[in-house]
Protein backbone atom coordinates (compact mmCIF):
# COMPACT_ATOMS: atom_id res chain seq x y z
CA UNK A 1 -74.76 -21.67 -24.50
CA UNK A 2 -75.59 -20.63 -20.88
CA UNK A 3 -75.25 -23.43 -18.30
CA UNK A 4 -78.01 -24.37 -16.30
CA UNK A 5 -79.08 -22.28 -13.48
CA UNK A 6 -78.54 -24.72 -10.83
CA UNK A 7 -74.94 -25.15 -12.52
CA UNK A 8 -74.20 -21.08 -12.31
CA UNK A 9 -71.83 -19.89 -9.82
CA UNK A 10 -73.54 -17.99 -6.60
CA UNK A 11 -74.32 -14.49 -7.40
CA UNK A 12 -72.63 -11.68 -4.95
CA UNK A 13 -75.51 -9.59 -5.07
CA UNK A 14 -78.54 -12.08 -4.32
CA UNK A 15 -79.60 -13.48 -1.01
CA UNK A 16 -79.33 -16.96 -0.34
CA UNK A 17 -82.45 -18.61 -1.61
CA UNK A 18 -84.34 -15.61 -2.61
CA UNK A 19 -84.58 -14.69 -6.24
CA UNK A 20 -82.09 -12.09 -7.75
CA UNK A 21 -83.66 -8.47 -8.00
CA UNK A 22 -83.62 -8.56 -12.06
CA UNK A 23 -85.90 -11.18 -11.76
CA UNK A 24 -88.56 -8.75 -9.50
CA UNK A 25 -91.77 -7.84 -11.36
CA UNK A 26 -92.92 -4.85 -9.02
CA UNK A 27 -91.07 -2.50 -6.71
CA UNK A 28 -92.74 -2.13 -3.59
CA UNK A 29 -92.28 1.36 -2.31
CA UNK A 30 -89.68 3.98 -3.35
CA UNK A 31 -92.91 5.04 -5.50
CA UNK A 32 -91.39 8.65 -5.48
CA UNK A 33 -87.81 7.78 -6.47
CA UNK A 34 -89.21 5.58 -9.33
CA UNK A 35 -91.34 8.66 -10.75
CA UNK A 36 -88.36 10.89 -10.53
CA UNK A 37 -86.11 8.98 -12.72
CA UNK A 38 -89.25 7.92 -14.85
CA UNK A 39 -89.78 11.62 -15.36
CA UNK A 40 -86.30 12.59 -15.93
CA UNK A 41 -86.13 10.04 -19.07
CA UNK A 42 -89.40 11.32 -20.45
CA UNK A 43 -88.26 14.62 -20.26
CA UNK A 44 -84.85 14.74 -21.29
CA UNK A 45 -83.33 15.48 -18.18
CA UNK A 46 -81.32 11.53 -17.98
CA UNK A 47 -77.90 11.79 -16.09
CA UNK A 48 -75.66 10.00 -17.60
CA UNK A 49 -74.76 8.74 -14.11
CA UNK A 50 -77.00 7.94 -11.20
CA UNK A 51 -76.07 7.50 -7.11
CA UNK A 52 -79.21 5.14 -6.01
CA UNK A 53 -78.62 5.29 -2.14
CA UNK A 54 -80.16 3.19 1.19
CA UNK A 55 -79.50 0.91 3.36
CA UNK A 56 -79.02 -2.40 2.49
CA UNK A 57 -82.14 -4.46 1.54
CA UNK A 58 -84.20 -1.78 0.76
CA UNK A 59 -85.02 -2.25 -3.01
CA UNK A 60 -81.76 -0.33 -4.34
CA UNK A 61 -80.85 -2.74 -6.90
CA UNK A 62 -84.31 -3.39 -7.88
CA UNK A 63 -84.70 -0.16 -8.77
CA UNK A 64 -81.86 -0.18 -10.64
CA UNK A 65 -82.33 -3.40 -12.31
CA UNK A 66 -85.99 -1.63 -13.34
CA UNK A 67 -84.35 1.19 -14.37
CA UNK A 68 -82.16 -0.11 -16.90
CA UNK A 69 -85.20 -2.74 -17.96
CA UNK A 70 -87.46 0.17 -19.15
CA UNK A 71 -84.60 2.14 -20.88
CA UNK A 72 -84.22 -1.12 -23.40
CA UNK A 73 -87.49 -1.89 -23.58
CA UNK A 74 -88.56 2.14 -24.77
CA UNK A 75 -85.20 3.21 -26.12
CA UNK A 76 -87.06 6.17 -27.39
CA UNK A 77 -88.38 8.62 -24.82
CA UNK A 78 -91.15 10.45 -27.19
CA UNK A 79 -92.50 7.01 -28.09
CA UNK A 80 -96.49 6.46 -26.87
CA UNK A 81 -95.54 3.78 -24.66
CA UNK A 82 -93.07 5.38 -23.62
CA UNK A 83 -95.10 9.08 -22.21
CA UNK A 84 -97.80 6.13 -21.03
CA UNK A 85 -96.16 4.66 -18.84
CA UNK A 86 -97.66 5.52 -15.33
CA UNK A 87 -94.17 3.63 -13.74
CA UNK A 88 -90.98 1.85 -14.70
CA UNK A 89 -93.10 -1.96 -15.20
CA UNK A 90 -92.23 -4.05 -18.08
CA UNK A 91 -94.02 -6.84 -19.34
CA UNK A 92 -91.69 -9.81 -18.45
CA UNK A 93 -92.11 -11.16 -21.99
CA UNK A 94 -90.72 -8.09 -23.71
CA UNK A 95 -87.79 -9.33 -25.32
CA UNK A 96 -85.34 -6.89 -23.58
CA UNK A 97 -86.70 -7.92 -20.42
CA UNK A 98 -86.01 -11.56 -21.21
CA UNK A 99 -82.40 -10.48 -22.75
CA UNK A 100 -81.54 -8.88 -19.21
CA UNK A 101 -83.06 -11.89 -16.94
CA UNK A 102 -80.76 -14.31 -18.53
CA UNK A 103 -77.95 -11.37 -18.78
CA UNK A 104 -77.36 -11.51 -21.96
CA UNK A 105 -78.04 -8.42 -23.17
CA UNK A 106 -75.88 -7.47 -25.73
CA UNK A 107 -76.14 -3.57 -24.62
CA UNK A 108 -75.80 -4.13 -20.69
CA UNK A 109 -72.53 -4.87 -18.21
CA UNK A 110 -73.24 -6.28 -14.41
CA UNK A 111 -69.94 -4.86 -11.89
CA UNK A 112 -70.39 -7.10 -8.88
CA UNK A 113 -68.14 -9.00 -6.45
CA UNK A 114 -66.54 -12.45 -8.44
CA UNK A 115 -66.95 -15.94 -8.08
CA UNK A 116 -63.38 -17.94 -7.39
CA UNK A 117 -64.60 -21.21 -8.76
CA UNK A 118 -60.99 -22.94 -7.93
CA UNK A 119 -61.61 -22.29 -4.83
CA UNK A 120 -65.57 -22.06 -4.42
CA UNK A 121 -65.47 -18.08 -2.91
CA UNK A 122 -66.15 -14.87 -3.53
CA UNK A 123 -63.44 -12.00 -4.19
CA UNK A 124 -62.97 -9.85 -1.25
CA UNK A 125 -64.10 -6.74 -3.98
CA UNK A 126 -64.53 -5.46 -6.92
CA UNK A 127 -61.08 -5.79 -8.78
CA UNK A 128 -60.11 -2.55 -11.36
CA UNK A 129 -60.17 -5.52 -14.27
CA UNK A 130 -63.98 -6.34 -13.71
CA UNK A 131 -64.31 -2.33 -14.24
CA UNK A 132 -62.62 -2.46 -16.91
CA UNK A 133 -64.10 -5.52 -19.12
CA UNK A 134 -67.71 -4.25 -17.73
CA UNK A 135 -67.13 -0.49 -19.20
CA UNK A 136 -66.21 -1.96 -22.53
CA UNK A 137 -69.72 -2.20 -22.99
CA UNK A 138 -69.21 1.37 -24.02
CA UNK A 139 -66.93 1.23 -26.58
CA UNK A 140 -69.25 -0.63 -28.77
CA UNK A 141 -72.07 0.31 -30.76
CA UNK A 142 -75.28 -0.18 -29.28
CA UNK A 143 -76.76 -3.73 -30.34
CA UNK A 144 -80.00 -2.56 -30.79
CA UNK A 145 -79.65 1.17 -31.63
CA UNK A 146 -80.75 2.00 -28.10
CA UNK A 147 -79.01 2.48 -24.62
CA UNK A 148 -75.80 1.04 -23.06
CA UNK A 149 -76.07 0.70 -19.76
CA UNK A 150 -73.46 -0.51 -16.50
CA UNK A 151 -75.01 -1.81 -13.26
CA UNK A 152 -72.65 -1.16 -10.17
CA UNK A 153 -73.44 -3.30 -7.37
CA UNK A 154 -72.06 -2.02 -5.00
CA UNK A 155 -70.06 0.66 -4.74
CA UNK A 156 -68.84 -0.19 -1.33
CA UNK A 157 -66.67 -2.91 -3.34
CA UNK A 158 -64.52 -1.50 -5.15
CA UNK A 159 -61.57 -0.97 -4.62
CA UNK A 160 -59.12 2.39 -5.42
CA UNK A 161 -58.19 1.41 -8.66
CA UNK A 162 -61.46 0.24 -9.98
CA UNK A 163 -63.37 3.54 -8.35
CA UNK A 164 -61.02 5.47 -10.60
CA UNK A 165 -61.20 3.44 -13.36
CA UNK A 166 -65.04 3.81 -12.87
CA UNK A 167 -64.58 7.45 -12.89
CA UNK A 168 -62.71 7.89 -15.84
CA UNK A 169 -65.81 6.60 -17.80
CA UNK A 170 -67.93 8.96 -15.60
CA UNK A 171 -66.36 11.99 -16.98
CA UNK A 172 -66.16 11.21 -20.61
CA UNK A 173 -68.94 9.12 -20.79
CA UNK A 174 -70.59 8.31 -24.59
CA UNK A 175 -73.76 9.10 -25.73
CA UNK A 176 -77.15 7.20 -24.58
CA UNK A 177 -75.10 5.52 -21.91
CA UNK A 178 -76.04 5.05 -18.04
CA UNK A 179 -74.14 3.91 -15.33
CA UNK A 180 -76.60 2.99 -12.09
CA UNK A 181 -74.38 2.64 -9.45
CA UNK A 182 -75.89 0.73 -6.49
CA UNK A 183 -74.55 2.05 -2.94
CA UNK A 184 -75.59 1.23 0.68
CA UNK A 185 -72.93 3.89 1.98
CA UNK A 186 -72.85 7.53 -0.42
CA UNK A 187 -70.96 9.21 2.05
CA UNK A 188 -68.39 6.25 1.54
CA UNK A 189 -67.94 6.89 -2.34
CA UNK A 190 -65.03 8.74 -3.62
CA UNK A 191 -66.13 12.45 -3.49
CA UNK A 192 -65.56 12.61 -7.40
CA UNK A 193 -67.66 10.15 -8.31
CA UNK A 194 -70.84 11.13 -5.75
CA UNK A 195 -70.16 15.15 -7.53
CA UNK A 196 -70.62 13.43 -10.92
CA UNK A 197 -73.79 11.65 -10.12
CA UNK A 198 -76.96 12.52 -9.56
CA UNK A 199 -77.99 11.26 -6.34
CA UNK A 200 -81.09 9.20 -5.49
CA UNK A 201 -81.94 8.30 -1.55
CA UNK A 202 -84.25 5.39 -0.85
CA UNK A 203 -85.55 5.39 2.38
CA UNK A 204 -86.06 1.70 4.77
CA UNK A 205 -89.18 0.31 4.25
CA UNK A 206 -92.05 0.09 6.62
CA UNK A 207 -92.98 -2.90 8.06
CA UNK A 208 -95.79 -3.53 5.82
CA UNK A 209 -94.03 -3.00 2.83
CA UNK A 210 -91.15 -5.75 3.86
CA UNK A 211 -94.27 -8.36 4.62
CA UNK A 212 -95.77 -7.93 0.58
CA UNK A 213 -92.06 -8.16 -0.44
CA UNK A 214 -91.19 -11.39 1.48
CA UNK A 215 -94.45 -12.39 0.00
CA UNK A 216 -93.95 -11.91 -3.36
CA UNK A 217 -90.37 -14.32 -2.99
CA UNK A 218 -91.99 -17.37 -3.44
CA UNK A 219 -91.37 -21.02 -1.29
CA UNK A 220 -89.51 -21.05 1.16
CA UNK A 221 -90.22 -16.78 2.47
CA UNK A 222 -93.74 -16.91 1.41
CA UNK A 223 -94.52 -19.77 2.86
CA UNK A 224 -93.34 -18.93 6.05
CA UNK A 225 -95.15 -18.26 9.32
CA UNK A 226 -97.14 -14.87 9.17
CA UNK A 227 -96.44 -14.33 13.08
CA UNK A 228 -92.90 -14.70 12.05
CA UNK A 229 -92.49 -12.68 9.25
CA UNK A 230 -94.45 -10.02 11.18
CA UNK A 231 -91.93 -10.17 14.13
CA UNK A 232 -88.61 -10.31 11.27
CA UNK A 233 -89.98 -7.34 9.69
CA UNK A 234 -90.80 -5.27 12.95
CA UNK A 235 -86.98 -6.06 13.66
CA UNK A 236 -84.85 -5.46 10.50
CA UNK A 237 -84.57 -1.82 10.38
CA UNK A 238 -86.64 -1.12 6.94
CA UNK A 239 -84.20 -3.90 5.62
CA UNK A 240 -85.50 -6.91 3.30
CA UNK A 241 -82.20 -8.69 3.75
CA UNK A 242 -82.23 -8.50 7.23
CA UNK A 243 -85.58 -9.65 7.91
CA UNK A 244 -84.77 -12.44 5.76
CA UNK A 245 -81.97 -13.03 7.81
CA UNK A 246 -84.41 -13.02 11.01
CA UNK A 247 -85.73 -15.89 9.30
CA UNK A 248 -83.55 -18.14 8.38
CA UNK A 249 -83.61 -21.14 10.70
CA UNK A 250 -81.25 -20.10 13.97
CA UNK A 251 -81.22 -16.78 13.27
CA UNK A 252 -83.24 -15.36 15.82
CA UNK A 253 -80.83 -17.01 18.77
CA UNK A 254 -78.00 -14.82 16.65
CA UNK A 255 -80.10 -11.87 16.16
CA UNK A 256 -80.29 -11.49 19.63
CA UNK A 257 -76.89 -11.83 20.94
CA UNK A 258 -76.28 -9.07 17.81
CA UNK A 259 -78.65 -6.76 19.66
CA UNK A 260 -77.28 -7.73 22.71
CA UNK A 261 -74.12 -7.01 21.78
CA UNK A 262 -74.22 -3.64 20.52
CA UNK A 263 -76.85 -2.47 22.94
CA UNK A 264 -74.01 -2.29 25.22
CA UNK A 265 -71.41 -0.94 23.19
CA UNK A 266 -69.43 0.64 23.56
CA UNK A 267 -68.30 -1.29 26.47
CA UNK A 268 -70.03 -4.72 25.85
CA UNK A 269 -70.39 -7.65 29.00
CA UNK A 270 -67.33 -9.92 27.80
CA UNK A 271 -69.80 -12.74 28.06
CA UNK A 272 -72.42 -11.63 25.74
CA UNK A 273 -69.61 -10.70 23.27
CA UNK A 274 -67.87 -14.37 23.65
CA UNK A 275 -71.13 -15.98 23.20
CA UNK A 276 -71.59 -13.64 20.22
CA UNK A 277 -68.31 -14.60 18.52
CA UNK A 278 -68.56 -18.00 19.32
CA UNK A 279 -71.88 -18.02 17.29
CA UNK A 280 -70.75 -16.36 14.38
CA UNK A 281 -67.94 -18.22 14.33
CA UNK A 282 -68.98 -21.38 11.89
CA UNK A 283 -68.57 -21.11 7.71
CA UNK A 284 -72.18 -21.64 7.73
CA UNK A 285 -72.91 -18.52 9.81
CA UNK A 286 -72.08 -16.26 6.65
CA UNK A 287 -75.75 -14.18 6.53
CA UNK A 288 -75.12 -13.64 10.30
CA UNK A 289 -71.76 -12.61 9.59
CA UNK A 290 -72.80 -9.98 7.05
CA UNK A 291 -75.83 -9.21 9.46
CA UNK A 292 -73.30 -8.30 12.21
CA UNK A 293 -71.70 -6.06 10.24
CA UNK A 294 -74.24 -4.39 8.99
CA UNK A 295 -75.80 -3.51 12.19
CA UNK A 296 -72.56 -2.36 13.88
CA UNK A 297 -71.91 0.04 10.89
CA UNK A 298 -75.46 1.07 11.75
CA UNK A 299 -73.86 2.21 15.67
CA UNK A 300 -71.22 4.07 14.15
CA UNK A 301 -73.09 6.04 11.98
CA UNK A 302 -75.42 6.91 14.78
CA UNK A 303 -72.37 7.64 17.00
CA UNK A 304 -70.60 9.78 14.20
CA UNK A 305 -74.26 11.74 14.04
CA UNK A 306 -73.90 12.59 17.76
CA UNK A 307 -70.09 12.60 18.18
CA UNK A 308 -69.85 15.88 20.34
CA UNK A 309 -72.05 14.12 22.73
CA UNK A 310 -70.00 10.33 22.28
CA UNK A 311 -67.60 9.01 24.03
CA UNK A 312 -65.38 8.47 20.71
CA UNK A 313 -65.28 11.20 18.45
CA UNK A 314 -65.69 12.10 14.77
CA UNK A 315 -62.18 11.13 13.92
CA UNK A 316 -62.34 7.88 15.79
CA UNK A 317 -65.18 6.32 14.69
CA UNK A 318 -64.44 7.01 10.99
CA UNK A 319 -60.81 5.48 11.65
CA UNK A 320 -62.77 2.60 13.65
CA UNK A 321 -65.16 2.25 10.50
CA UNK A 322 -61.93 1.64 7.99
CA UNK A 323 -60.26 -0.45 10.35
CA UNK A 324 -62.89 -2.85 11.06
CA UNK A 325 -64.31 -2.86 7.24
CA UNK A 326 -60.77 -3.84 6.20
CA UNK A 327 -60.66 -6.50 9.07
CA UNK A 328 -63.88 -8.31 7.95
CA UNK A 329 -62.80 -7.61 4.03
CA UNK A 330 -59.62 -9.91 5.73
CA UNK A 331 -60.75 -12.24 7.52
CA UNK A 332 -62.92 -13.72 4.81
CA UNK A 333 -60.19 -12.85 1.89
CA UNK A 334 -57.52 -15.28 3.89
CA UNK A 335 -60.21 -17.33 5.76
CA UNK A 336 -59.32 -16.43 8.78
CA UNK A 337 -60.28 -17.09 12.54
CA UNK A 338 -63.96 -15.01 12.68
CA UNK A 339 -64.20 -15.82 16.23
CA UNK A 340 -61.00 -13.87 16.56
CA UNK A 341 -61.73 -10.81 14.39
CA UNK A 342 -65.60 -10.37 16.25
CA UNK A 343 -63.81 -10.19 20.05
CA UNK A 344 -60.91 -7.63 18.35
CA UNK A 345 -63.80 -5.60 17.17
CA UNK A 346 -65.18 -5.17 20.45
CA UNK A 347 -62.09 -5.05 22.41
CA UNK A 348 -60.90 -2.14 19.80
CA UNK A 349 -64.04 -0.17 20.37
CA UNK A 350 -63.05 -0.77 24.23
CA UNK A 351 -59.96 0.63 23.92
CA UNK A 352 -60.91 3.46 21.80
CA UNK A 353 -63.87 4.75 24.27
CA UNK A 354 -61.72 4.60 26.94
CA UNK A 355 -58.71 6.62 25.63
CA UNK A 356 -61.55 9.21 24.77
CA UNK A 357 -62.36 9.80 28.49
């Protein structure tokens, strides 16, 4: 029997207080991407593997989550409801959609970060045995007759041996089986796998489209100020998440020493950087945490875009990138000093712009 929600360990792959995207009725936007893999079902064309790409908080895993929805609620592709449908909807009564809400689907794995409930935190990844006991899925016969299908959120997570282990099944993968892997980086996924896929880009969201969502996420976003929602979603990039994160109370204080921060980069006043750190600093600054990250990943990919013109070059950033990914991956593995980590960050970038000269 399945515990109570409120008694459920924290989900990796949800925002605080927002509901999980399996539980999302309607996908706002990405209207294209949803009729592409809509079409490729109906007409035979289904990879057996599919790259659904973006930036964070853009609707990647509701898509996916969608995706996998519709494939157990028409297992047959030739079936009238199935050549009806004008998109990906299911009726949330439909007992596969029910089945994958409460996952337990007997046909369907989840691959996500892990809850430590000894000691009340997440993994710092996706370890090669949650690849493992998720891809077993496939070595059963299909519950219902229909699909089998693996949910990778994200791919970012994993680490070498589970990307490998992930890739094995890629290859050799059994019939009327999916894998929708969920990544906010593609150019950060093992070359193999991203050949083996096929590859789906969703683009940020306009600002309109990130005021309906927030709307649709019941009390407390939708009950929220409409001037402030306005002003989150005109700042969070095309992101859901982050405009969320513009929300939440004190965030806007942190967003702007984040803006501040790496609108100087990369050689940042020392002031606006301690203030910065300082801020993030607290175990209850965790969305800002993530946020920070998220945004200075953001100025290296811009940088690596223009890195003739940059002070640090190709090479540099994309060692910087590792560097600092496996710092943060770190610092909240071993719970260490954030404060710390945040002023090495910038005083690395410092140091790397300046031997560049």
């Amino acid at each position: 029997m399945r515990k109570p929600e409120a008694e459920e360990a924290p989900e990796s792959d949800a925002v605080p207080d927002a509901p999980h995207p399996r539980r999302a009725e309607r996908l706002i936007g990405h209207a294209a991407a949803e009729a592409e893999m809509l079409s490729a079902y109906r007409e035979g064309r289904l990879a057996h593997a599919w790259l659904v790409g973006g930036p964070q908080g853009v609707g990647k895993a509701t898509l996916a989550w969608r995706f996998a929805r519709f494939l157990f609620a028409n297992p047959d592709p030739n079936a009238p409801a199935a050549r009806a449908a004008s998109d990906l909807s299911v009726d949330p009564k439909n007992p596969a959609a029910r089945h994958l809400a409460s996952l337990a689907h007997p046909d369907f794995s989840l691959v996500r970060i892990g809850w430590q409930a000894d000691k009340k935190k997440f993994y710092s990844e996706i370890r090669v045995d949650d690849i493992r006991e998720a891809l077993q899925v496939f070595q059963m016969s299909p519950a219902f007759g229909g699909w089998r299908v693996c949910l990778v959120d994200c791919a970012e997570d994993l680490n070498p041996n589970g990307a490998n282990a992930l890739l094995k099944m890629i290859e050799e993968p059994p019939a009327r089986s999916l894998i929708l892997i969920v990544s906010h980086r593609p150019g950060q996924v093992l070359p193999t796998i991203r050949s083996r896929c096929r590859r789906l880009r969703l683009d940020p969201l306009s600002e309109r489209e990130i005021v309906e969502v927030i709307a649709t996420l019941g009390p407390p976003w939708s009950e929220a100020d409409p001037a402030a929602v306005a002003k989150a979603a005109g700042r969070s990039n095309g992101s859901v998440r982050e405009a969320l994160t513009r929300l939440s109370p004190g965030s806007e204080a942190v967003g702007g020493l984040i803006d501040a921060a790496l609108a100087g980069l990369p050689h940042t006043d020392p002031r606006v950087v301690a203030r910065l750190a300082e801020a993030l600093a607290g175990r209850v600054a965790n969305e800002a945490f993530e946020a920070f990250h998220r945004e200075l990943y953001d100025w290296l990919a811009a940088y690596a875009a223009k890195a003739v013109s940059s002070p640090l070059g190709a090479w540099e950033i994309g060692a910087l990138w590792d560097r600092i990914r496996d710092a943060a991956r770190e610092t909240e593995a071993m719970n260490l000093d954030r404060k710390l980590h945040v002023l090495a960050v910038f005083a690395e970038i410092a140091a790397s712009a300046r031997r560049r000269r």
